[in-house]
PDB file of N, CA and C in Angstrom:
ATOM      1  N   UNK A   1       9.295   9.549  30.746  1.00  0.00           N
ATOM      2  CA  UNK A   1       8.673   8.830  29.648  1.00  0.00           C
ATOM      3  C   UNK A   1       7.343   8.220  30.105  1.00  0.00           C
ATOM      4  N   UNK A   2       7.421   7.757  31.491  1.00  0.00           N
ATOM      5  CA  UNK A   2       6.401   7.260  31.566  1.00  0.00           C
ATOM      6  C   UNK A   2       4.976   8.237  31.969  1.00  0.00           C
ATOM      7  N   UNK A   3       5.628   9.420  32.566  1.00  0.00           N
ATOM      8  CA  UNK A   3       4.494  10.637  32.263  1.00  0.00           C
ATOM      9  C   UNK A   3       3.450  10.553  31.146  1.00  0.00           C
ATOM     10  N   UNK A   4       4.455  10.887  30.295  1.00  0.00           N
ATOM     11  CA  UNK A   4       4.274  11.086  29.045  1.00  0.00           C
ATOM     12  C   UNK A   4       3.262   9.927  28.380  1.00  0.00           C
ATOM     13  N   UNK A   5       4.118   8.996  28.496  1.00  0.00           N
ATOM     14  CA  UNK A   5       2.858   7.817  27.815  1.00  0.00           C
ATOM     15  C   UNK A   5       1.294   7.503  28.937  1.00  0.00           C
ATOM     16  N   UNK A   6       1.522   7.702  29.957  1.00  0.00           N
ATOM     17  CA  UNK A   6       0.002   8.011  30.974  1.00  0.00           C
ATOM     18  C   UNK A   6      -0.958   9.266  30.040  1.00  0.00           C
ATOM     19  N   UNK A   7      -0.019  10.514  29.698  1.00  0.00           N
ATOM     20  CA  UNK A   7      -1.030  11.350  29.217  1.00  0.00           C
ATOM     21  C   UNK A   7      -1.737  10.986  28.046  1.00  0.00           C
ATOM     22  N   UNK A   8      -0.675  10.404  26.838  1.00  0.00           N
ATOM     23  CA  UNK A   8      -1.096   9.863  25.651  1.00  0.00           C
ATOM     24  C   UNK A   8      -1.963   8.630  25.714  1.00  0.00           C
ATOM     25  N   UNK A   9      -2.088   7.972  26.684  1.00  0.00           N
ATOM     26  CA  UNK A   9      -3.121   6.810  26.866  1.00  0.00           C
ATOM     27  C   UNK A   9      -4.431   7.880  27.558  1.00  0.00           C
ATOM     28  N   UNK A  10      -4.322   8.529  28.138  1.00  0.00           N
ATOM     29  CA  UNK A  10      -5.677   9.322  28.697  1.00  0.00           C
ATOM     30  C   UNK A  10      -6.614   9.796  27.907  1.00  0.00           C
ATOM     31  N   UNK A  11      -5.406  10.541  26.423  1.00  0.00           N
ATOM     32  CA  UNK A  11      -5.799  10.932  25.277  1.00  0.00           C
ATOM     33  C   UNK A  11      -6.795  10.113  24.619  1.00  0.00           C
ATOM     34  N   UNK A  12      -5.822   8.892  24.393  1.00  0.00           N
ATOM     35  CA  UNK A  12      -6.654   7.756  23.797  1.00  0.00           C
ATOM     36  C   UNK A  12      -8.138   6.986  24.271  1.00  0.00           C
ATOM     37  N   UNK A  13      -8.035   7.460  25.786  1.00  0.00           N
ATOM     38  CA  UNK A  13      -9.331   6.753  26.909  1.00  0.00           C
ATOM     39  C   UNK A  13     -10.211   8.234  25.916  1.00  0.00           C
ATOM     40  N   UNK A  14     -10.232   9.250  26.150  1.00  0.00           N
ATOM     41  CA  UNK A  14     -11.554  10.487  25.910  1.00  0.00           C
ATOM     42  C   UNK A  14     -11.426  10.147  24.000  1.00  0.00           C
ATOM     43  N   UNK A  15     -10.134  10.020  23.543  1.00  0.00           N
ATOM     44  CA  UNK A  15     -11.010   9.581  21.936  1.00  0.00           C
ATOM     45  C   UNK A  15     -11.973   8.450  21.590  1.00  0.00           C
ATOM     46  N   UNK A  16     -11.972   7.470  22.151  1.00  0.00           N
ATOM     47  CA  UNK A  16     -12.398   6.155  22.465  1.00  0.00           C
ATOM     48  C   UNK A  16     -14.155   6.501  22.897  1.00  0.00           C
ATOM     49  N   UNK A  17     -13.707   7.181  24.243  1.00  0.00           N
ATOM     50  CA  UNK A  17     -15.067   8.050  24.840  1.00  0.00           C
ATOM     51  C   UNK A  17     -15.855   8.593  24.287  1.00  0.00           C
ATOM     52  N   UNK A  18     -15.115   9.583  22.953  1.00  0.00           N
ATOM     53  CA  UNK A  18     -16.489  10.355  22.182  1.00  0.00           C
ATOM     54  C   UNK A  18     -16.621  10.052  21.201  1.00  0.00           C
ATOM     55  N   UNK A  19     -15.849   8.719  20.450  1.00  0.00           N
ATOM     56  CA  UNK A  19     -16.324   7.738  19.312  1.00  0.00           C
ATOM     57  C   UNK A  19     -17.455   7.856  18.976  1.00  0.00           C
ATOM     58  N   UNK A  20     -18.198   8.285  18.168  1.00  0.00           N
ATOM     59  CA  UNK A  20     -19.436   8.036  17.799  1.00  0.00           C
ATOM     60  C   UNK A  20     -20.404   8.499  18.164  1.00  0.00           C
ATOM     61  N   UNK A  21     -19.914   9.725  19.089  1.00  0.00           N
ATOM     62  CA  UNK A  21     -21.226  10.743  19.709  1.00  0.00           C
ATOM     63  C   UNK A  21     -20.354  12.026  19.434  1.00  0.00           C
ATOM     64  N   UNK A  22     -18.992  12.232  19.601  1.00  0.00           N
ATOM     65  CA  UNK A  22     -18.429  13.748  19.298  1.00  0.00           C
ATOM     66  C   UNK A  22     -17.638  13.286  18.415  1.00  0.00           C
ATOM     67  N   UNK A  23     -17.768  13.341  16.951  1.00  0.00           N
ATOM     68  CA  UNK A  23     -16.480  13.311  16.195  1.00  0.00           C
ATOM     69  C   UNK A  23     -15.385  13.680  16.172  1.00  0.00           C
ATOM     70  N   UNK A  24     -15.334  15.457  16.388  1.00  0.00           N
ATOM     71  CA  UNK A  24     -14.449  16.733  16.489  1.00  0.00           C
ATOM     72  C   UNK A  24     -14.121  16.299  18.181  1.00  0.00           C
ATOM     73  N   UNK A  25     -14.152  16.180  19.229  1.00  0.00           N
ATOM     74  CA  UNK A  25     -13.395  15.326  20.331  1.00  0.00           C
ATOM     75  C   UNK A  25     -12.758  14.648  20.146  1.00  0.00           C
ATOM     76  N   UNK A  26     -13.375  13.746  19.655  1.00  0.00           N
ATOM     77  CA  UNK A  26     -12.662  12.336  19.312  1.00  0.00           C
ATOM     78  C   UNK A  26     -11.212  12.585  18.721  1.00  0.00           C
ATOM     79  N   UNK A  27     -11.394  13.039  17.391  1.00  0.00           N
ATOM     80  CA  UNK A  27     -10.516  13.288  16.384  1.00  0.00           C
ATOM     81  C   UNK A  27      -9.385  14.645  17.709  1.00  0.00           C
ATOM     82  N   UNK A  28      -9.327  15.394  18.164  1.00  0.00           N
ATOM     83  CA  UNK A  28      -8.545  16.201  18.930  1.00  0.00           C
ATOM     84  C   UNK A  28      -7.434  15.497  19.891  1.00  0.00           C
ATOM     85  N   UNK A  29      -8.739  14.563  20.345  1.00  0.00           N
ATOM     86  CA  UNK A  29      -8.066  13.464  21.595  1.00  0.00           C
ATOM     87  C   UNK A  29      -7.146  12.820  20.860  1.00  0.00           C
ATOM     88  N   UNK A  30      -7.558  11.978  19.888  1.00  0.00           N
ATOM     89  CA  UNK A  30      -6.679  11.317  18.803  1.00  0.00           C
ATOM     90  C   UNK A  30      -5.297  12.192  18.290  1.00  0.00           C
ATOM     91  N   UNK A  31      -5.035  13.704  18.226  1.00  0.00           N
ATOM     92  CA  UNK A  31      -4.419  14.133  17.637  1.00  0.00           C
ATOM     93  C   UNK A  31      -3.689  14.816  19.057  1.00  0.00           C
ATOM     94  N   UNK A  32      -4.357  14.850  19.929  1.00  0.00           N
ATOM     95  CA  UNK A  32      -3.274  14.897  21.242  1.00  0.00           C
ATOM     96  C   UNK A  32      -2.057  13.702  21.662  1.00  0.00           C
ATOM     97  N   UNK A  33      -2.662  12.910  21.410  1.00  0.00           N
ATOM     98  CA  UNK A  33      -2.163  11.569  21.857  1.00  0.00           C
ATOM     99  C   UNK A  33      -0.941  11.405  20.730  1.00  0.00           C
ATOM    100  N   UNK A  34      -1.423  11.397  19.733  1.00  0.00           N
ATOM    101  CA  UNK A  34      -0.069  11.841  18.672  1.00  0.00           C
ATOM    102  C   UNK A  34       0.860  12.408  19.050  1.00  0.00           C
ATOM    103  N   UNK A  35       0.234  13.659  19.389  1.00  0.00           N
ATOM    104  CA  UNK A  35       1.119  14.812  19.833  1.00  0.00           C
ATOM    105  C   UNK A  35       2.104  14.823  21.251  1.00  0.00           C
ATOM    106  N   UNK A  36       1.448  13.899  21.738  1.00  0.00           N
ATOM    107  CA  UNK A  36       1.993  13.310  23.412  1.00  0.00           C
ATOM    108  C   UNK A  36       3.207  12.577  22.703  1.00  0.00           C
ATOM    109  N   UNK A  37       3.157  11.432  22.200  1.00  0.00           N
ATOM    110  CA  UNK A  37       3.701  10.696  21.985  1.00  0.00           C
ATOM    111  C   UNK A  37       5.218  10.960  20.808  1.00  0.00           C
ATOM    112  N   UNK A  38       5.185  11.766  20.205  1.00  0.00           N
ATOM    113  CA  UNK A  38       5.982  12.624  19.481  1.00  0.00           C
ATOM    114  C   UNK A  38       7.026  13.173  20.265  1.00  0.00           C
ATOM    115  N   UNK A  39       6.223  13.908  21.618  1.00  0.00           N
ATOM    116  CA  UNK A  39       7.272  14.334  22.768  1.00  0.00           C
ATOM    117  C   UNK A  39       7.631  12.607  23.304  1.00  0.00           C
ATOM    118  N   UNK A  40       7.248  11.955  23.279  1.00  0.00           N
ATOM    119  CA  UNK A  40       7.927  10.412  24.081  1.00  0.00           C
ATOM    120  C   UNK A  40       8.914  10.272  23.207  1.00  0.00           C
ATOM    121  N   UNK A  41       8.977  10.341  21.807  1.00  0.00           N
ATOM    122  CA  UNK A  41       9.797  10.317  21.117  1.00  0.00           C
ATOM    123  C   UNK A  41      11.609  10.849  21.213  1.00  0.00           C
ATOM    124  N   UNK A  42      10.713  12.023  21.862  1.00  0.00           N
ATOM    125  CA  UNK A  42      11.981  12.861  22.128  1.00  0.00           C
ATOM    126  C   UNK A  42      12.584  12.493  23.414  1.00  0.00           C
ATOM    127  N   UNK A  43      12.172  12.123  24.211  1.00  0.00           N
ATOM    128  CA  UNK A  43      12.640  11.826  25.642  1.00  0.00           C
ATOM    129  C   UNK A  43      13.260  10.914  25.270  1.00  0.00           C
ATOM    130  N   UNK A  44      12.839   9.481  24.760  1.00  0.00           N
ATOM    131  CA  UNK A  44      13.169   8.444  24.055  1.00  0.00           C
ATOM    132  C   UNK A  44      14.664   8.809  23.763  1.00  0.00           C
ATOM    133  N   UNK A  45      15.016   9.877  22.242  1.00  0.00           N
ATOM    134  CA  UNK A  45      16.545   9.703  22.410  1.00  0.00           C
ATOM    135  C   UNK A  45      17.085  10.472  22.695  1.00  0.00           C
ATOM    136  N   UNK A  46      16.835  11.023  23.794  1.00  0.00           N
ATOM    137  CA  UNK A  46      17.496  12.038  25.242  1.00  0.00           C
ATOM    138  C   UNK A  46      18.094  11.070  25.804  1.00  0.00           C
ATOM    139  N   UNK A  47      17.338  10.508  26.172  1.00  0.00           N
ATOM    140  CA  UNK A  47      17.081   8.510  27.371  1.00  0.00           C
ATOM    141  C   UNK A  47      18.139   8.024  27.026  1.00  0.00           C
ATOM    142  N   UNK A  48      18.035   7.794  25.590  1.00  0.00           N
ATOM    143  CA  UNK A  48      19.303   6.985  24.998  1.00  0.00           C
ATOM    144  C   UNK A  48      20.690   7.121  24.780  1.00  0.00           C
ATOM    145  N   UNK A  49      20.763   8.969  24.626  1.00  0.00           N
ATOM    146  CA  UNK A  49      22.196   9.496  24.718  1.00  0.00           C
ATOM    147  C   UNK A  49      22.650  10.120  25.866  1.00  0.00           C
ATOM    148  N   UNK A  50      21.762  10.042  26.850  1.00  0.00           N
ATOM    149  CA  UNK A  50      22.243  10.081  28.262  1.00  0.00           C
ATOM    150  C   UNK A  50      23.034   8.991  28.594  1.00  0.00           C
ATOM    151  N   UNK A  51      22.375   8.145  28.281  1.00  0.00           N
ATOM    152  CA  UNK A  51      22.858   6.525  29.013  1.00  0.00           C
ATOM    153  C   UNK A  51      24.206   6.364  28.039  1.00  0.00           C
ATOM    154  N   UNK A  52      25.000   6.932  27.014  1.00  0.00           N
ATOM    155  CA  UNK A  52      25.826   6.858  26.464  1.00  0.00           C
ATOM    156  C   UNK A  52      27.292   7.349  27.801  1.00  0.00           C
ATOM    157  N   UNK A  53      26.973   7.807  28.842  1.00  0.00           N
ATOM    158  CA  UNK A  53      27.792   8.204  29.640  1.00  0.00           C
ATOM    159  C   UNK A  53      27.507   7.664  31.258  1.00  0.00           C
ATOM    160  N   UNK A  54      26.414   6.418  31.143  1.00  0.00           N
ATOM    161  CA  UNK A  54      26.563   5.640  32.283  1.00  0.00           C
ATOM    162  C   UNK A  54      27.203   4.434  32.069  1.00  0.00           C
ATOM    163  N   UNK A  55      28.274   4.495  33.429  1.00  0.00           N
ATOM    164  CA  UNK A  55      29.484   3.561  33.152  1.00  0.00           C
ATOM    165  C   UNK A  55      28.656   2.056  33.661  1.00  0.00           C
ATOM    166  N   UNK A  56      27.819   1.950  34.746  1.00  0.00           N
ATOM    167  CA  UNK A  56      27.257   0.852  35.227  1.00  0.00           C
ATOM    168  C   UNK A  56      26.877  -0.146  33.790  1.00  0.00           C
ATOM    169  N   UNK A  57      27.201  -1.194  33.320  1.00  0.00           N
ATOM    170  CA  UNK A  57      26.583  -1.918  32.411  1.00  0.00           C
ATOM    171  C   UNK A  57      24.916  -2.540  32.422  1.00  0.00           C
ATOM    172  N   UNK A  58      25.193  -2.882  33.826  1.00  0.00           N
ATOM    173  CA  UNK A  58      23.620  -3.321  33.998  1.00  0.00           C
ATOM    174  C   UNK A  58      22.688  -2.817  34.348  1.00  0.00           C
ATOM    175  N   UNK A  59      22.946  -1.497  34.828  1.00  0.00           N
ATOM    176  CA  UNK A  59      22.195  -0.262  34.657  1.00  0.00           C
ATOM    177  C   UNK A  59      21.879   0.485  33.775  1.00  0.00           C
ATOM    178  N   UNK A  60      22.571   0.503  32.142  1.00  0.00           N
ATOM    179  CA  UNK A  60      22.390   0.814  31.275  1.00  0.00           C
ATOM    180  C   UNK A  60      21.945   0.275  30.431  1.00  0.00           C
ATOM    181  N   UNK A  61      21.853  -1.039  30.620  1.00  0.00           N
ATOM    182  CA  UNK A  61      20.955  -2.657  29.826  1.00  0.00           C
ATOM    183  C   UNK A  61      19.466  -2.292  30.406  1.00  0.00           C
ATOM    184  N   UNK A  62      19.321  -2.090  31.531  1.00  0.00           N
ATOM    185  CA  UNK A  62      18.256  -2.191  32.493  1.00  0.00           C
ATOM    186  C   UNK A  62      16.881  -1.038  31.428  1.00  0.00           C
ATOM    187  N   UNK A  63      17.746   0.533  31.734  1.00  0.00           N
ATOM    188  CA  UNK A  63      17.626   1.294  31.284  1.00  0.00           C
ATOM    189  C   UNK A  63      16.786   1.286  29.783  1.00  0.00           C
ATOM    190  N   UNK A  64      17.759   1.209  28.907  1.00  0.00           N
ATOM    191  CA  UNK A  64      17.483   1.044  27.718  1.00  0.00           C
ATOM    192  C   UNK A  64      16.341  -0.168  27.098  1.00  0.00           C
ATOM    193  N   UNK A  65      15.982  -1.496  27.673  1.00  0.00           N
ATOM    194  CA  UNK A  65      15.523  -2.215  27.899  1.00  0.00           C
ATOM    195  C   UNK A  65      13.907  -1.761  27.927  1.00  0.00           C
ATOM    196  N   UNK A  66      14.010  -0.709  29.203  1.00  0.00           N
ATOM    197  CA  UNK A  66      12.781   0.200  29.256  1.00  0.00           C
ATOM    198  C   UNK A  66      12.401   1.073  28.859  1.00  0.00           C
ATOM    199  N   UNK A  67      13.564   1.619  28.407  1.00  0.00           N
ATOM    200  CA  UNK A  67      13.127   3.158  26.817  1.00  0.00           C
ATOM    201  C   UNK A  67      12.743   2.362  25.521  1.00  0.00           C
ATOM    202  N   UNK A  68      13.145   1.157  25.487  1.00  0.00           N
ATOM    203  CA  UNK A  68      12.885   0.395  24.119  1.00  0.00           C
ATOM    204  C   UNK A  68      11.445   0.114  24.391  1.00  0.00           C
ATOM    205  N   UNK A  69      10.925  -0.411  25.666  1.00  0.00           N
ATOM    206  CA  UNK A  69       9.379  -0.864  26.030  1.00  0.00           C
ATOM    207  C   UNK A  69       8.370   0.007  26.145  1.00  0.00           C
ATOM    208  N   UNK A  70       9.027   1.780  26.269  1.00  0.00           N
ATOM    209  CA  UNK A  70       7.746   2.570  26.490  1.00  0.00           C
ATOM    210  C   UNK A  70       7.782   3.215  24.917  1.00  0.00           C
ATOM    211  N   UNK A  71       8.660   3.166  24.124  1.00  0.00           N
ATOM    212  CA  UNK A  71       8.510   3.642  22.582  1.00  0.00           C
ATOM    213  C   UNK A  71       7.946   2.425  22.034  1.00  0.00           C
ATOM    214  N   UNK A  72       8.257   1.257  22.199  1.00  0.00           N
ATOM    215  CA  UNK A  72       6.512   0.646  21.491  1.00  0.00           C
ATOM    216  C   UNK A  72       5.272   0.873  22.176  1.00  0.00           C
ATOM    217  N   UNK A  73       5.117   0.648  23.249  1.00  0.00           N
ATOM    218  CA  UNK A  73       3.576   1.545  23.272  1.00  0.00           C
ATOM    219  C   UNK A  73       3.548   2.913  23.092  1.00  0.00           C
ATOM    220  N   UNK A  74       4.254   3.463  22.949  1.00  0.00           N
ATOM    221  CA  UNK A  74       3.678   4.575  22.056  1.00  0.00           C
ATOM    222  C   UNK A  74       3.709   4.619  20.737  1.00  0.00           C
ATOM    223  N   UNK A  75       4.390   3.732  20.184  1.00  0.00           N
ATOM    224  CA  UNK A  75       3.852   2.612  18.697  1.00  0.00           C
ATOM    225  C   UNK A  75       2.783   2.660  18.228  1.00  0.00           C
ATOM    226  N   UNK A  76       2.195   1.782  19.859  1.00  0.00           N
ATOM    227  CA  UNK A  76       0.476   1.319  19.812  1.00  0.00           C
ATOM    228  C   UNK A  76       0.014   1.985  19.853  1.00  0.00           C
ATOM    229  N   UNK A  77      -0.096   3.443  20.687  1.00  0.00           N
ATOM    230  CA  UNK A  77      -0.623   5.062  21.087  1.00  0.00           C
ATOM    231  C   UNK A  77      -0.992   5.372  19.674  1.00  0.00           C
ATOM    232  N   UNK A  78      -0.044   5.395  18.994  1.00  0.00           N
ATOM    233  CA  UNK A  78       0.358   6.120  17.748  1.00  0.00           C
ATOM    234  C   UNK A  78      -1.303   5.140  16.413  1.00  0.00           C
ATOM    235  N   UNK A  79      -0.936   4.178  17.027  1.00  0.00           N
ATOM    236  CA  UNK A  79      -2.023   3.095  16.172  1.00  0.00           C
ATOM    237  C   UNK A  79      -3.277   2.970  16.277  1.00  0.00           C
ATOM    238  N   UNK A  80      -3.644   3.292  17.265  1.00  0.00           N
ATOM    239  CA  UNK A  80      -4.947   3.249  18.134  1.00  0.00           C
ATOM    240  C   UNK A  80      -5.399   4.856  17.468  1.00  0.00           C
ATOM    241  N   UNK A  81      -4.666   5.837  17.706  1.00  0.00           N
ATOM    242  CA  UNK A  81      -5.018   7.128  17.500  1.00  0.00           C
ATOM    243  C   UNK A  81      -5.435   7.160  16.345  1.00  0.00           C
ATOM    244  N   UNK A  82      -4.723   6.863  15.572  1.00  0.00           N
ATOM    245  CA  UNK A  82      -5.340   6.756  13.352  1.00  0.00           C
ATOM    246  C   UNK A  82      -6.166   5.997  13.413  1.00  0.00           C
ATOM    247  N   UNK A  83      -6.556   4.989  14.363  1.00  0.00           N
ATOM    248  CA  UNK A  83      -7.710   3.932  14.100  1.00  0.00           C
ATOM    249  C   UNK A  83      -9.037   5.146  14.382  1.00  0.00           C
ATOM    250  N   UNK A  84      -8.731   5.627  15.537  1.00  0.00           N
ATOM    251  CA  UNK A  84      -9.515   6.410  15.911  1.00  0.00           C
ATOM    252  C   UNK A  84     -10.004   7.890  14.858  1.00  0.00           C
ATOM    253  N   UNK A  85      -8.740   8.587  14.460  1.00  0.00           N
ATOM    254  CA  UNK A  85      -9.504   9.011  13.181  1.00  0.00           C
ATOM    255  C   UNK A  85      -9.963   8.524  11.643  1.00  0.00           C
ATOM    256  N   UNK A  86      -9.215   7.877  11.368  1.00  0.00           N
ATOM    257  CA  UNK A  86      -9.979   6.765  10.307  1.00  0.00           C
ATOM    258  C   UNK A  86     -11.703   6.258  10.724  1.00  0.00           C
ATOM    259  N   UNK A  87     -11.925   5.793  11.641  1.00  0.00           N
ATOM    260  CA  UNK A  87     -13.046   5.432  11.905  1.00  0.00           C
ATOM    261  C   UNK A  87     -13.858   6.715  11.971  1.00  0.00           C
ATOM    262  N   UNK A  88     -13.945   8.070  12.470  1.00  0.00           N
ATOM    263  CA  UNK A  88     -14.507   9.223  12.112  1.00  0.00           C
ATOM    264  C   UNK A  88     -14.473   9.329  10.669  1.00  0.00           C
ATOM    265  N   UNK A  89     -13.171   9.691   9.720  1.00  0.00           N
ATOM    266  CA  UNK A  89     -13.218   9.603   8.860  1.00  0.00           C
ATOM    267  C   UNK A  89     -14.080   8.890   7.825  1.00  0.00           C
ATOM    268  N   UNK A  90     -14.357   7.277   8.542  1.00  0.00           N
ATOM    269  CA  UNK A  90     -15.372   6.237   7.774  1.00  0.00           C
ATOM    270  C   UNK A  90     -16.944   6.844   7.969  1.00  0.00           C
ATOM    271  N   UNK A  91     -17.167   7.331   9.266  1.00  0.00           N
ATOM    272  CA  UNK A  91     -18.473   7.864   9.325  1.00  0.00           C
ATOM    273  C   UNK A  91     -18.624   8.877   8.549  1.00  0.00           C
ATOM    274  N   UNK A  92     -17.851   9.831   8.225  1.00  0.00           N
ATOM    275  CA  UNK A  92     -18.372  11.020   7.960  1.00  0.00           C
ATOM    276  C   UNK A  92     -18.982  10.802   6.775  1.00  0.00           C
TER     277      UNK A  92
END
Protein backbone atom coordinates (compact mmCIF):
# COMPACT_ATOMS: atom_id res chain seq x y z
CA UNK A 1 0.00 0.00 0.00
CA UNK A 2 2.50 2.12 0.76
CA UNK A 3 4.16 1.59 -2.78
CA UNK A 4 1.33 2.42 -4.15
CA UNK A 5 0.46 5.66 -2.44
CA UNK A 6 4.48 6.93 -3.09
CA UNK A 7 3.54 6.42 -6.85
CA UNK A 8 0.16 8.28 -6.63
CA UNK A 9 1.79 11.20 -4.71
CA UNK A 10 4.67 11.34 -7.52
CA UNK A 11 1.71 11.52 -9.87
CA UNK A 12 0.41 14.34 -8.04
CA UNK A 13 4.21 16.13 -7.61
CA UNK A 14 4.47 16.13 -12.07
CA UNK A 15 0.53 17.31 -12.15
CA UNK A 16 1.25 20.12 -9.81
CA UNK A 17 4.62 20.54 -12.01
CA UNK A 18 2.92 21.15 -15.34
CA UNK A 19 -0.01 23.25 -13.88
CA UNK A 20 -0.18 25.97 -16.03
CA UNK A 21 2.50 25.37 -18.61
CA UNK A 22 1.30 21.64 -19.90
CA UNK A 23 -2.34 21.20 -19.46
CA UNK A 24 -2.55 17.65 -21.26
CA UNK A 25 0.46 16.51 -18.53
CA UNK A 26 -1.02 17.85 -15.96
CA UNK A 27 -4.45 16.45 -16.54
CA UNK A 28 -2.62 12.59 -17.33
CA UNK A 29 -0.59 12.96 -14.08
CA UNK A 30 -3.87 13.81 -12.40
CA UNK A 31 -5.57 10.82 -13.99
CA UNK A 32 -2.63 8.49 -13.09
CA UNK A 33 -2.77 9.25 -9.61
CA UNK A 34 -6.48 8.34 -9.72
CA UNK A 35 -5.61 5.45 -11.31
CA UNK A 36 -2.79 4.58 -8.65
CA UNK A 37 -4.98 5.06 -6.05
CA UNK A 38 -7.99 2.90 -7.26
CA UNK A 39 -5.32 0.03 -7.16
CA UNK A 40 -4.70 1.28 -3.22
CA UNK A 41 -8.15 0.68 -3.07
CA UNK A 42 -7.84 -2.71 -3.87
CA UNK A 43 -4.95 -3.65 -1.72
CA UNK A 44 -6.90 -1.78 0.92
CA UNK A 45 -9.60 -4.68 1.02
CA UNK A 46 -7.16 -7.49 0.31
CA UNK A 47 -5.35 -5.84 3.65
CA UNK A 48 -8.51 -6.10 5.32
CA UNK A 49 -9.67 -9.68 4.53
CA UNK A 50 -6.37 -11.02 5.05
CA UNK A 51 -6.22 -9.78 8.51
CA UNK A 52 -9.68 -11.60 8.95
CA UNK A 53 -7.40 -14.77 9.64
CA UNK A 54 -4.72 -13.14 11.92
CA UNK A 55 -5.22 -14.56 15.29
CA UNK A 56 -2.68 -11.91 17.06
CA UNK A 57 -5.25 -9.08 18.27
CA UNK A 58 -2.77 -6.41 18.47
CA UNK A 59 -1.36 -7.14 15.42
CA UNK A 60 -4.45 -6.93 13.68
CA UNK A 61 -5.53 -3.50 15.49
CA UNK A 62 -2.00 -2.37 14.55
CA UNK A 63 -2.58 -3.43 11.01
CA UNK A 64 -5.82 -2.18 10.16
CA UNK A 65 -5.18 1.09 12.00
CA UNK A 66 -2.67 1.56 9.05
CA UNK A 67 -4.80 0.36 6.07
CA UNK A 68 -7.42 2.81 7.52
CA UNK A 69 -4.43 5.73 7.42
CA UNK A 70 -3.08 5.03 3.90
CA UNK A 71 -6.88 4.93 2.29
CA UNK A 72 -7.37 8.45 3.54
CA UNK A 73 -4.53 9.78 1.88
CA UNK A 74 -5.43 8.39 -0.93
CA UNK A 75 -8.75 10.26 -0.14
CA UNK A 76 -6.54 13.32 -0.37
CA UNK A 77 -4.63 11.79 -3.66
CA UNK A 78 -7.98 11.37 -5.00
CA UNK A 79 -8.78 15.35 -4.05
CA UNK A 80 -5.84 17.03 -5.03
CA UNK A 81 -6.06 15.15 -8.47
CA UNK A 82 -9.78 16.76 -9.46
CA UNK A 83 -8.43 19.97 -8.03
CA UNK A 84 -5.86 19.54 -10.46
CA UNK A 85 -8.15 18.87 -13.38
CA UNK A 86 -10.80 21.27 -12.53
CA UNK A 87 -8.27 23.98 -12.44
CA UNK A 88 -7.20 23.01 -16.24
CA UNK A 89 -10.65 22.69 -16.84
CA UNK A 90 -11.11 26.53 -15.36
CA UNK A 91 -8.35 27.67 -17.77
CA UNK A 92 -9.38 26.25 -20.73
Amino acid sequence: MAGLLAEAVRSIDQALAHLGSDNEAATTAADMAIKTERGLEHAYYEGMRELLEVENRGERIAHRELYRRCARIGETVIDVAERVVYAVVKQS
